[in-house]
Protein backbone atom coordinates (compact mmCIF):
# COMPACT_ATOMS: atom_id res chain seq x y z
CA UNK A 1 -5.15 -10.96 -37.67
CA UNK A 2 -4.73 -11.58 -41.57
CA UNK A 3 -8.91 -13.02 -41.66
CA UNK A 4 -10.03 -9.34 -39.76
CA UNK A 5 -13.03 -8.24 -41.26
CA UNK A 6 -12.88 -4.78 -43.13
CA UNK A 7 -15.62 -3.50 -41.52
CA UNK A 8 -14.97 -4.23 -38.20
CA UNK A 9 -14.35 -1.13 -34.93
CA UNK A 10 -10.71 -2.09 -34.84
CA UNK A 11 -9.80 -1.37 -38.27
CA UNK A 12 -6.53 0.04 -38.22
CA UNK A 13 -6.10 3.24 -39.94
CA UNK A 14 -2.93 4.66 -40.66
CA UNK A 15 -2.37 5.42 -43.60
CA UNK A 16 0.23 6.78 -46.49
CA UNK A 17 3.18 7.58 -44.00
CA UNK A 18 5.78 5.69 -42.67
CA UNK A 19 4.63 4.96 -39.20
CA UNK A 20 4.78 1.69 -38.08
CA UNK A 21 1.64 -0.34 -37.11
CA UNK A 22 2.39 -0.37 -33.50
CA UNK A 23 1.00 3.10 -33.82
CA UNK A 24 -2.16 2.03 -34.90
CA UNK A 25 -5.45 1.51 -32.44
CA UNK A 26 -5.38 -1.72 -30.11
CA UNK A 27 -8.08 -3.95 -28.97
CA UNK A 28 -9.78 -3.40 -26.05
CA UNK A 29 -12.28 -0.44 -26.62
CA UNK A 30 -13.21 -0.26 -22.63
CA UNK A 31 -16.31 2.08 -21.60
CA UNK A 32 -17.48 5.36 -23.09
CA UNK A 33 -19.55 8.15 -21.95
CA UNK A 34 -20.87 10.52 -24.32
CA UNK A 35 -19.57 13.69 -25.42
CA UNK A 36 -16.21 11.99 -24.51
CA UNK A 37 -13.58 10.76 -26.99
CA UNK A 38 -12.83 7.87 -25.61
CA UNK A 39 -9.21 6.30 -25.38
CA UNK A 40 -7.99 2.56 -25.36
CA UNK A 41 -7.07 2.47 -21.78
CA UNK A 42 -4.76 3.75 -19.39
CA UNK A 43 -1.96 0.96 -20.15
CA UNK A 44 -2.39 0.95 -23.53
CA UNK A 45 -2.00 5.40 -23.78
CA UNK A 46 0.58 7.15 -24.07
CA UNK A 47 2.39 10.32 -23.26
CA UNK A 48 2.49 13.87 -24.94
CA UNK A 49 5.81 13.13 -25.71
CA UNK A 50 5.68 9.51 -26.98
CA UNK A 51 2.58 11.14 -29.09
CA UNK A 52 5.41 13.73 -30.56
CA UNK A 53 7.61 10.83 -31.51
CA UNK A 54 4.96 9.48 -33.46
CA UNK A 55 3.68 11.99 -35.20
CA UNK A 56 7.60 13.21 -36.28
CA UNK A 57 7.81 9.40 -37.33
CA UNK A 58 4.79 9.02 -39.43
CA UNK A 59 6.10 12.07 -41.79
CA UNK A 60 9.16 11.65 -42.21
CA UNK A 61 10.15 8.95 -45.21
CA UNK A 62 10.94 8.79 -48.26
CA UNK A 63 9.23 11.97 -49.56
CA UNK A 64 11.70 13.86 -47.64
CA UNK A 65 14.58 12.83 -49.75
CA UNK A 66 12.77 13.93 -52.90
CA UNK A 67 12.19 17.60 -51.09
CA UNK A 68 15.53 19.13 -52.40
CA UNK A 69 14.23 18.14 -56.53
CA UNK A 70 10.96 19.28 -55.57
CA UNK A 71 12.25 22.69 -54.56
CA UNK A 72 14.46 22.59 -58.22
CA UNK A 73 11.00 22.11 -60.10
CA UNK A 74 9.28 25.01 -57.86
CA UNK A 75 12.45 27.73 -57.93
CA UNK A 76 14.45 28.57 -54.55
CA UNK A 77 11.83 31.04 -53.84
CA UNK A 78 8.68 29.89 -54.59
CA UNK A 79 9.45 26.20 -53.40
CA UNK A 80 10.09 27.33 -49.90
CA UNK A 81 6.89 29.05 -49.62
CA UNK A 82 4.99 26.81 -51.22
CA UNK A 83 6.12 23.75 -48.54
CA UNK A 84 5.08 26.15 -45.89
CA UNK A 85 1.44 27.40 -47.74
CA UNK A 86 0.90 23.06 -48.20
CA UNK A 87 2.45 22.30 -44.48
CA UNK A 88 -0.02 24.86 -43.47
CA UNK A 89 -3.07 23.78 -45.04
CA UNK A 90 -2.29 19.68 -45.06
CA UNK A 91 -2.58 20.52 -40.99
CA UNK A 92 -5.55 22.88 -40.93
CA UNK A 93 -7.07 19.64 -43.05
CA UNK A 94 -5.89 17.52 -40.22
CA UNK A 95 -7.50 19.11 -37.54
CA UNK A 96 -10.67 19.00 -39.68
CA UNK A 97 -10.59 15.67 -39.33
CA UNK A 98 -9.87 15.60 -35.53
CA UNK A 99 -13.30 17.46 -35.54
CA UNK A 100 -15.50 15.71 -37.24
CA UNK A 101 -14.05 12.62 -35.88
CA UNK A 102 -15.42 13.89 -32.39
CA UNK A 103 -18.51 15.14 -33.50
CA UNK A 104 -19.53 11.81 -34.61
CA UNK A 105 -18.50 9.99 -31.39
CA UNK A 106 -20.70 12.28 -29.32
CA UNK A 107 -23.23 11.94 -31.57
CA UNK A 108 -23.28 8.15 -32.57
CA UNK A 109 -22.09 7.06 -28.59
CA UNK A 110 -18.94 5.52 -29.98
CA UNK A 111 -15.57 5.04 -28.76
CA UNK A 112 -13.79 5.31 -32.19
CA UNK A 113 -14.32 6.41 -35.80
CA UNK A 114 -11.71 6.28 -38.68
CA UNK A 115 -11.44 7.96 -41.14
CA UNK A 116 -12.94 6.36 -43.47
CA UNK A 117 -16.06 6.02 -41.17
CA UNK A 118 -15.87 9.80 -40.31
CA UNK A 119 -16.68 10.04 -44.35
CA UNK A 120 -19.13 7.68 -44.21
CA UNK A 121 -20.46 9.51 -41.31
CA UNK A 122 -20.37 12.43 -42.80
CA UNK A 123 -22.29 11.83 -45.89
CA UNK A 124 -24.93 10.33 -43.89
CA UNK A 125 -25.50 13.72 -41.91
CA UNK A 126 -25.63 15.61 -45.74
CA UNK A 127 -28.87 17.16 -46.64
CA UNK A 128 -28.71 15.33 -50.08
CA UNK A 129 -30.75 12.17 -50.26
CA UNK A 130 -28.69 11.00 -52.59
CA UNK A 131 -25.13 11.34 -50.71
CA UNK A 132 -26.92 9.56 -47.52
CA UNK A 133 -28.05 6.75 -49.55
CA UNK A 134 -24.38 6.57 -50.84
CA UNK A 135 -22.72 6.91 -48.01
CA UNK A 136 -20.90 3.22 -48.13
CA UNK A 137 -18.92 4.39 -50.90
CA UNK A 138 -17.39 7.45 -48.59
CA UNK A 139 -15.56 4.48 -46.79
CA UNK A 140 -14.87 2.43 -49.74
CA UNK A 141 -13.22 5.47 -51.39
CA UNK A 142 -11.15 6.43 -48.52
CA UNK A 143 -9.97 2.72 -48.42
CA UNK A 144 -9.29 2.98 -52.49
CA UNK A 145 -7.32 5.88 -52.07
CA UNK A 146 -5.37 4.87 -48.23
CA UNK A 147 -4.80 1.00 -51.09
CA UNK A 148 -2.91 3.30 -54.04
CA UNK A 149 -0.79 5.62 -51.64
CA UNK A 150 0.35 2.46 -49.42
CA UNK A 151 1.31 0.63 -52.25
CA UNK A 152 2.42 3.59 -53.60
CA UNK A 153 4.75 4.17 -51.21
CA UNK A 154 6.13 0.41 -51.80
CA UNK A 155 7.39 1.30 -55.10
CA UNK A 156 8.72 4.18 -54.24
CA UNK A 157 10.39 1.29 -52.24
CA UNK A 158 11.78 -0.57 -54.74
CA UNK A 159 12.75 2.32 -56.97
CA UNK A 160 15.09 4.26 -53.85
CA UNK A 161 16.43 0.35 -53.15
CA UNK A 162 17.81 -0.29 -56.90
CA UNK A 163 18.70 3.24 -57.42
CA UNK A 164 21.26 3.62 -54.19
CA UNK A 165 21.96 -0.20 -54.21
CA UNK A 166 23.05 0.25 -57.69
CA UNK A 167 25.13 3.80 -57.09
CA UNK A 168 26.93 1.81 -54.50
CA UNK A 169 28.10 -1.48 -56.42
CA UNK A 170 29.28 0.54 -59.56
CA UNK A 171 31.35 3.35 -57.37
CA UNK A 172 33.09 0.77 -55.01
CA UNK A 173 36.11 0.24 -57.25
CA UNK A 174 36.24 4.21 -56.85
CA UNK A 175 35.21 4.93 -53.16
CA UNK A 176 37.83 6.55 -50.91
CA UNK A 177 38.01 7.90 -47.81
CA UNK A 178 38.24 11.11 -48.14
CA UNK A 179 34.98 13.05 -48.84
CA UNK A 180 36.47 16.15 -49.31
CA UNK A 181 38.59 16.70 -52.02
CA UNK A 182 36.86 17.26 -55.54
CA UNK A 183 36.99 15.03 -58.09
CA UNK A 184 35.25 13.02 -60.50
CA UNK A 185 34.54 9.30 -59.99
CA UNK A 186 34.02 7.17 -62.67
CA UNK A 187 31.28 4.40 -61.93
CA UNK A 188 31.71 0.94 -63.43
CA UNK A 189 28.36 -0.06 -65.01
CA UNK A 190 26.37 -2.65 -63.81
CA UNK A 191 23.46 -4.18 -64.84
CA UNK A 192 20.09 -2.07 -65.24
CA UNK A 193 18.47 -1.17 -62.55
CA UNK A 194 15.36 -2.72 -63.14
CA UNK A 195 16.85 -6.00 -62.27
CA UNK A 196 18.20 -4.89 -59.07
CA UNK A 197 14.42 -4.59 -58.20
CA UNK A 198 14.19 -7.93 -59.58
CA UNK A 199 16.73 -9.11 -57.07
CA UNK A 200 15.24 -7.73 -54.21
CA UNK A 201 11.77 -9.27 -55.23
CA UNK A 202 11.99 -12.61 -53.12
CA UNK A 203 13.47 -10.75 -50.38
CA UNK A 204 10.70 -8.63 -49.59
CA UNK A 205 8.20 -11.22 -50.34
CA UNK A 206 9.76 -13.11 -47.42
CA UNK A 207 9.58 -10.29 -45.35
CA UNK A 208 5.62 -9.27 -45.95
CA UNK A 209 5.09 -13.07 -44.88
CA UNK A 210 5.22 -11.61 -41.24
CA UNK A 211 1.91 -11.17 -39.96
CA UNK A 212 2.62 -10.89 -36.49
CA UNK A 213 2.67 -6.49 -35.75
CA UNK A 214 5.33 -7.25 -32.43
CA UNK A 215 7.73 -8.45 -35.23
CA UNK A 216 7.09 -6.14 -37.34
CA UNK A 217 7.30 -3.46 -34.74
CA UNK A 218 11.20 -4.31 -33.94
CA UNK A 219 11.84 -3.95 -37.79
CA UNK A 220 10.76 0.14 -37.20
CA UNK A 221 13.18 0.40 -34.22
CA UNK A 222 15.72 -0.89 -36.80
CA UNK A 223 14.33 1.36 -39.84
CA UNK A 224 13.68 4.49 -37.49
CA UNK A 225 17.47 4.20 -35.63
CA UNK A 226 19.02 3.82 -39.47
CA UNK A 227 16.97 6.12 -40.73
CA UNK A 228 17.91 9.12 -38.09
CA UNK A 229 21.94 8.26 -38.21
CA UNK A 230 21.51 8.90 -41.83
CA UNK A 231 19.45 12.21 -41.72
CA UNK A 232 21.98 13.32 -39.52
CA UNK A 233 25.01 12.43 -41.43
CA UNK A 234 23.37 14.20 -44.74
CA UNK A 235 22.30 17.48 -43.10
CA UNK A 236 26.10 17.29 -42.03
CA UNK A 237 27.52 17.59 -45.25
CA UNK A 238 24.85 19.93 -46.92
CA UNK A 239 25.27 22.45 -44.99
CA UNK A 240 29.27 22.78 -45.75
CA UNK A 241 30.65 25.18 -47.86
CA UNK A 242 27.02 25.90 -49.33
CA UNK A 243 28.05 27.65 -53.29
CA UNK A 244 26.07 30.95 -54.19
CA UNK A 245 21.95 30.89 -54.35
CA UNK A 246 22.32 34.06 -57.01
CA UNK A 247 22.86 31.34 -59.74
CA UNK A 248 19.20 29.28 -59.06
CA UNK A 249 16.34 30.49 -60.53
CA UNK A 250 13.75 32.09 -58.05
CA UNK A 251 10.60 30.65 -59.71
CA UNK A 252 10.87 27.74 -62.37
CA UNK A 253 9.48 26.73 -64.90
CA UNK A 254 5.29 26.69 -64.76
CA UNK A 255 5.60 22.84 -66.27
CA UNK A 256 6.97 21.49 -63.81
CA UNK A 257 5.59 22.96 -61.01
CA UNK A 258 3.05 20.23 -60.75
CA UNK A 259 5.46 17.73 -60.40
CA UNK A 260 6.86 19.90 -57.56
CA UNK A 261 2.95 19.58 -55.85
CA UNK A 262 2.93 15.78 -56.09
CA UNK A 263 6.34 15.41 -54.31
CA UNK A 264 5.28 17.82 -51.51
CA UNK A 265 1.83 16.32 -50.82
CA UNK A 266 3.30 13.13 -51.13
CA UNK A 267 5.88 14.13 -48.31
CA UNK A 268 2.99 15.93 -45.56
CA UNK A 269 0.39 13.16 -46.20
CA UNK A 270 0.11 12.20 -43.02
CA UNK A 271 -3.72 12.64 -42.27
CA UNK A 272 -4.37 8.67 -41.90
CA UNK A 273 -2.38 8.53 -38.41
CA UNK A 274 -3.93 11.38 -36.79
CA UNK A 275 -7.27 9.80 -35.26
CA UNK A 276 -5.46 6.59 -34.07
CA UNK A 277 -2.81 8.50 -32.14
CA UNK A 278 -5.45 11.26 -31.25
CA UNK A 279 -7.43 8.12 -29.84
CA UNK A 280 -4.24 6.46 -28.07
CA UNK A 281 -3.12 9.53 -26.18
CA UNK A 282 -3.46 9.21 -21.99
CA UNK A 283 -4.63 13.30 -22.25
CA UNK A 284 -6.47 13.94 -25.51
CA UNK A 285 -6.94 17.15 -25.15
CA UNK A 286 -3.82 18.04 -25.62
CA UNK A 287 -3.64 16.53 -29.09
CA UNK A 288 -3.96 19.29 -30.71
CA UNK A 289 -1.30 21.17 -29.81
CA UNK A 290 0.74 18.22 -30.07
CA UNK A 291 -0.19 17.87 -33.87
CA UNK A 292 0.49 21.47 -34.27
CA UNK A 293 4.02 21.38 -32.65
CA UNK A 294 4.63 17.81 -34.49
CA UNK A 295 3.78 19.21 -37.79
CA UNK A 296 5.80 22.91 -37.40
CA UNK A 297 9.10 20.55 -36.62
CA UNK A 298 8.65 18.43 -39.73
CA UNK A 299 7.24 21.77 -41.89
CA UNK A 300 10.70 23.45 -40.81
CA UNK A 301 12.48 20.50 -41.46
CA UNK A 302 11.63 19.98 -45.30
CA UNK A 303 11.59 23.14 -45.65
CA UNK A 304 15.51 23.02 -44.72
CA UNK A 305 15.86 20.34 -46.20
CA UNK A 306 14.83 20.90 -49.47
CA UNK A 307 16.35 24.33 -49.40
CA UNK A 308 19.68 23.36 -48.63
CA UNK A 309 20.05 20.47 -50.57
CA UNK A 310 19.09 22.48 -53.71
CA UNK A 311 21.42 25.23 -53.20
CA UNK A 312 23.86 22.29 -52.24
CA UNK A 313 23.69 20.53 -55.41
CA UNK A 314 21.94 22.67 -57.56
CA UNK A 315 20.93 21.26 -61.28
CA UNK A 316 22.50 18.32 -60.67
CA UNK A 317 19.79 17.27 -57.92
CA UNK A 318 18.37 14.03 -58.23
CA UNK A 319 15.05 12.29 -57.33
CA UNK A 320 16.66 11.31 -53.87
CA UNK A 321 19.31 13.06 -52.27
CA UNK A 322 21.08 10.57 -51.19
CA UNK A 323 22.41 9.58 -54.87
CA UNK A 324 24.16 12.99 -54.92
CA UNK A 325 25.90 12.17 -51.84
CA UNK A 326 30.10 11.56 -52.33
CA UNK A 327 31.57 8.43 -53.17
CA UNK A 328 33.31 8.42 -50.05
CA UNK A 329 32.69 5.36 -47.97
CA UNK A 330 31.14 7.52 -45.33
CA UNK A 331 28.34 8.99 -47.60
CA UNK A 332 28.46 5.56 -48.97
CA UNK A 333 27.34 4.40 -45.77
CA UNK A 334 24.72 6.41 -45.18
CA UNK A 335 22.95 5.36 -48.71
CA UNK A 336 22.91 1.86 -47.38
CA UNK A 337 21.49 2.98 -43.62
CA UNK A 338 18.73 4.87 -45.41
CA UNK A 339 18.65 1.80 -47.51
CA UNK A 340 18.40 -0.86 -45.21
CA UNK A 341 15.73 1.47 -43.15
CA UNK A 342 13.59 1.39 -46.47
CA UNK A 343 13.64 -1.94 -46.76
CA UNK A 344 12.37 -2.60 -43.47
CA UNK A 345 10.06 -0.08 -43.71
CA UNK A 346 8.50 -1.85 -46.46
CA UNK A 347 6.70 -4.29 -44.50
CA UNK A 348 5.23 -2.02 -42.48
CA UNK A 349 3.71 0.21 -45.24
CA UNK A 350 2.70 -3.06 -46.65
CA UNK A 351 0.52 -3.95 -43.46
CA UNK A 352 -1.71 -1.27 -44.28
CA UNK A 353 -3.04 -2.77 -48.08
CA UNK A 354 -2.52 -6.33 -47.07
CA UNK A 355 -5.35 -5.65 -43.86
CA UNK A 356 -8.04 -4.79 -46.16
CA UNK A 357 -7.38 -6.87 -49.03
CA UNK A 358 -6.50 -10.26 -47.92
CA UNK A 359 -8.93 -10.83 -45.78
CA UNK A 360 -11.40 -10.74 -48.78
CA UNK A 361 -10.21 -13.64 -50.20
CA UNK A 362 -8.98 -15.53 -47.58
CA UNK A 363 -12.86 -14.95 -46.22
CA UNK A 364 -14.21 -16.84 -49.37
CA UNK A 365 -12.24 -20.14 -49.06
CA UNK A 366 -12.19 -23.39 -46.66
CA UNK A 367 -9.97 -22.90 -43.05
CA UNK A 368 -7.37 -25.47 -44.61
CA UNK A 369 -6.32 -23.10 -47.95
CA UNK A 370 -6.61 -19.96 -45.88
CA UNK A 371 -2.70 -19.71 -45.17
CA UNK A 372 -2.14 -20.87 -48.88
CA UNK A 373 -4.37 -18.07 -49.85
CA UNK A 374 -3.37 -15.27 -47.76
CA UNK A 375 0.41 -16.29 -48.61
CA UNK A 376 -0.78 -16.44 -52.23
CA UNK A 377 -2.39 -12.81 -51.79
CA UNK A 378 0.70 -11.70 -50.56
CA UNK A 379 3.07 -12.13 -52.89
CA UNK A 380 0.73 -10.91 -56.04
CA UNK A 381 0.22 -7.81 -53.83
CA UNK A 382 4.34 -7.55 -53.84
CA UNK A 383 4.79 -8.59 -57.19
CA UNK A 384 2.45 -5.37 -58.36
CA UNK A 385 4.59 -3.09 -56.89
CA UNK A 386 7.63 -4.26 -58.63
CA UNK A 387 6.21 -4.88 -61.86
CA UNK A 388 4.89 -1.05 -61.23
CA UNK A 389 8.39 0.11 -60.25
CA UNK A 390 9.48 -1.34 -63.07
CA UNK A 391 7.15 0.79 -65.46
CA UNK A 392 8.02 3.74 -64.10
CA UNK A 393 11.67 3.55 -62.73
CA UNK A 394 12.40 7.27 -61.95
CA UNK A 395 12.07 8.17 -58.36
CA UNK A 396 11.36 11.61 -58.88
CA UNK A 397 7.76 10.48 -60.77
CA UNK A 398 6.88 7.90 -58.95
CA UNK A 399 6.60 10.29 -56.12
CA UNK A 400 4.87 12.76 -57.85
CA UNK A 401 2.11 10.41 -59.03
CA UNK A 402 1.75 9.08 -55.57
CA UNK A 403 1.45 12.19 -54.70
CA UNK A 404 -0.63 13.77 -57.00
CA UNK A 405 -2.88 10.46 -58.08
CA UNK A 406 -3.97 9.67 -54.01
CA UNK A 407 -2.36 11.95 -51.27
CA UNK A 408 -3.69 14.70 -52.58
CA UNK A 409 -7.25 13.57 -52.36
CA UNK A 410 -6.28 11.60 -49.10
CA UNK A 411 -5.25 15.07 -47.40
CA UNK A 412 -6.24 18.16 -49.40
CA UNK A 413 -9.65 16.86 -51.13
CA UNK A 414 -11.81 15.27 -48.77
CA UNK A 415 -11.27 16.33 -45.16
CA UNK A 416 -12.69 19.97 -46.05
CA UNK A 417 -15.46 18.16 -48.37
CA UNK A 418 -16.32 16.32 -45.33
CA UNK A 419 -16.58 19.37 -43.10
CA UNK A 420 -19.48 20.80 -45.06
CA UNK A 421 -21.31 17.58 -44.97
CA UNK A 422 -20.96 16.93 -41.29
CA UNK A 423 -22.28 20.41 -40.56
CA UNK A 424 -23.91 21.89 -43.41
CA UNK A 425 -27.18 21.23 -41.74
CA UNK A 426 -26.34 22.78 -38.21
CA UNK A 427 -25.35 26.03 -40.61
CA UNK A 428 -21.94 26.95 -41.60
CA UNK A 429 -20.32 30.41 -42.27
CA UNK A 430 -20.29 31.47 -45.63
CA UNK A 431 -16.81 31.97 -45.37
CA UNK A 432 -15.80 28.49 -43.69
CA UNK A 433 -17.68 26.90 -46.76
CA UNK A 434 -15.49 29.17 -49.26
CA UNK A 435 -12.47 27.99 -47.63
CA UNK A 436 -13.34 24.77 -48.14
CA UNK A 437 -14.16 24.60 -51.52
CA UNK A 438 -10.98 26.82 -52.25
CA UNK A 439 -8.72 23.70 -50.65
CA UNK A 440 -10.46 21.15 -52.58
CA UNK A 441 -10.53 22.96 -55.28
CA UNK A 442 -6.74 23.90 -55.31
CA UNK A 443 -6.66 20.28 -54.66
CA UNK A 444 -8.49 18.47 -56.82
CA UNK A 445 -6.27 21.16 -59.67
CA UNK A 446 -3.26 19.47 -57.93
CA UNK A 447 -4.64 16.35 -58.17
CA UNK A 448 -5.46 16.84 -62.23
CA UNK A 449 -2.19 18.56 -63.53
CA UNK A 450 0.41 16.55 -61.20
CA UNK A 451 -0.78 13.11 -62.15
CA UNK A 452 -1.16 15.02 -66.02
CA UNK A 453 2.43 16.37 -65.84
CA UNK A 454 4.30 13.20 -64.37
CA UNK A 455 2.07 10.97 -66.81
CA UNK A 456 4.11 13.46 -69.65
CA UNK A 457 6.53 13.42 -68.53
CA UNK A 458 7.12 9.50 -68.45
CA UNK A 459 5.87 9.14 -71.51
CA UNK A 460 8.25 11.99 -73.29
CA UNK A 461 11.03 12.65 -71.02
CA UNK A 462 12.00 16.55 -71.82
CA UNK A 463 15.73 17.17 -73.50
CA UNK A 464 16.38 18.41 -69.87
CA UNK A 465 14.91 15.57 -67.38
CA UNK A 466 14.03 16.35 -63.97
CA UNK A 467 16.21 13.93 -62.90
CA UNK A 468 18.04 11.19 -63.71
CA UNK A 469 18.02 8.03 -61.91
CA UNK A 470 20.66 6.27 -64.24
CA UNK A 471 24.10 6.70 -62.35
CA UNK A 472 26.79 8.28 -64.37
CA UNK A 473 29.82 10.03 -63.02
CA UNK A 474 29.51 12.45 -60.55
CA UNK A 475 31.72 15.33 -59.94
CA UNK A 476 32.44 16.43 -56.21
């Protein structure tokens, strides 16, 4: 699997969430008739339901625990509605891409297009010579951009690891067991937390040696089961004794409002799963209304949870909210299930890069250095995303450049780009193509003054930092 060509029909395409690559397209195309979209086969599909599962798995990660500081840099008002107003559009982009996905299929007699070769696609159907004699680059960009969000998300990896890894060490001499009563705990220091990123450097370098997806697939079951116990456990304590809203702000400040864009659209990009589980499902037709039903749960659900955990924690908020959890040994617990899910997690968001990248240069040497090579590949590929992790070691920013650098162009820019392509020459509404341009524009903005904004703000913290990833002492 590690020497699969780029190019080929099985490319597996899911991309910038945390869904695991047992939810990607299988082998095994089987007929198609045209005007169909065709699945996989009948023992390969699966239900509405298991379809639901995925989709509520392939959104929900990291970028949910960063919701509640998001919400702080938007106001308690306007972050609310501006999750919904994003969850809203990020799916309308979605089932853009559903469409054009199927137009192409009827119209090219194939089984299954990717994204990235719905954009290529696309730009071939454009009237402008020039975009159809580009059209390569439509995929190439789409794999650029699906290349920086993946390994995007792997620092965000590292970063959530050494930050709640560390939180834990230095408060054990002062965890209890009672999470209830107030008072102030103060944390022995440790060393920095760069080099707990250091330590867990071999670790996951072991772990991305796995090649084979059935291993890798019961390393979800483990990240997904941890993962839920401790989502559970924290919307258990927020919403306790929740202190007065009147003292938040309703709209923040404009500066960091940006920063509140790249965390969001890092949280609801979830576009890159959609046409493999579209193409997987044993009734397709009901996708749709699948996606939409998917998509309301997990809109409703950051929604709450950013909400809540604001007003929980106000000011104090931090990139993740699981550092502002007690030092009680039950909330310690649940920084260490999150934890451990991350760091299985990792492998599986590492899948994504590692298909399209090693098997360019382990294509270009003799069958006895292959393994050598594509170990080699590996570990460089790891290695970047802790030395990057280590650059930027707030949580808080190195969502919001994710976010703001790839997701947004991943799920705001292109799909409505792509819509007038595909059917600019069959005619298009004036209005559809206005919409259109106003999400990519309001995108590509997004896109600009995010990545601007967190660049700033790493490079001259404010007196009054978002957030602080360095633990001090805590007051509950």
């Amino acid at each position: 699997m590690s020497t699969q060509r780029l190019r080929n029909e099985d490319y597996q395409d899911y991309s910038s969430t945390d869904a695991s690559p047992e939810e990607s397209p299988s082998e095994g195309l089987g007929s198609f008739s045209p005007g169909a979209y065709q699945r996989f086969g009948e023992s390969n599909s699966t239900t509405w339901f298991q379809t639901l599962i995925h989709v509520l798995k392939g959104n929900i990660g990291t970028g949910l625990l960063g919701l509640p500081l998001a919400v702080k840099n938007a106001g308690i008002l306007l972050g609310p509605l501006s999750l919904l107003v994003i969850g809203v559009v990020a799916v309308h982009c979605m089932g853009i891409l559903v469409k054009c996905a199927h137009h192409f299929c009827r119209r090219l007699n194939k089984p299954f297009v990717d994204y990235g070769d719905t954009v290529m696609y696309g730009l071939e159907a454009s009237p402008s010579s020039w975009l159809r004699n580009h059209a390569h680059w439509g995929r190439r960009t789409v794999d650029f951009f699906l290349i920086v969000t993946q390994l995007g998300f792997c620092c965000v990896y590292f970063v959530f690891l050494a930050d709640n890894f560390k939180q834990v060490i230095e408060a054990a001499n002062g965890t209890t067991n009672n999470c209830h009563n107030n008072e102030t705990v103060i944390l022995t220091p440790t060393m920095d937390s760069r080099l707990y990123m250091l330590a867990f450097l071999p670790v996951l370098v072991l772990l991305v040696f796995i090649r084979d997806l059935r291993v890798l697939s019961v390393f979800s079951l483990l990240a997904n089961i941890s993962m839920l116990v401790s989502l559970v456990m924290i919307y258990q304590f927020i919403v306790q004794r929740i202190p007065d809203p009147s003292r938040l702000p309703l709209v923040a400040s404009w500066r960091t409002y940006p920063l509140f864009f790249g965390t969001a659209i890092f949280a609801f990009e979830g576009i890159g799963m959609v046409l493999p589980l579209e193409n997987k499902m044993k009734d397709p037709q009901k996708f749709p209304l699948i996606l939409y039903l998917g998509m309301a749960i997990v809109t409703v659900l950051y929604i709450s949870l950013g909400s809540l955990g604001y007003l929980q924690f106000g000011a104090s908020i931090q990139g993740s909210i699981t550092l502002n959890l007690p030092n009680c040994w039950l909330y310690q617990s649940v920084k260490l299930l999150y934890s451990i899910g991350i760091f299985f997690t990792y492998g599986l968001q590492f899948y994504v890069p590692a298909e399209i990248i090693v098997p360019f240069f382990v294509s270009r040497v003799p069958e006895q250095c292959r393994l050598l090579v594509d170990l080699s590949v590996r570990t460089a590929m790891v290695c970047l995303t802790c030395v990057l992790a280590i650059l930027v070691p707030r949580l808080d920013l190195v969502i919001s450049l994710v976010g703001s650098v790839s997701s947004s162009a991943l799920a705001l820019i292109i799909p409505p780009l792509l819509e007038i392509a595909t059917y600019s020459s069959e005619g298009l509404r004036l209005v559809t193509i206005a919409k259109d341009a106003l999400i990519s524009l309001l995108g590509f903005v997004g896109f600009v003054v995010g990545t601007y904004e967190a660049l700033a703000e790493l490079i001259q913290p404010s007196a009054t930092p978002v957030s602080t990833n360095s633990t001090g002492a805590f007051a509950y």
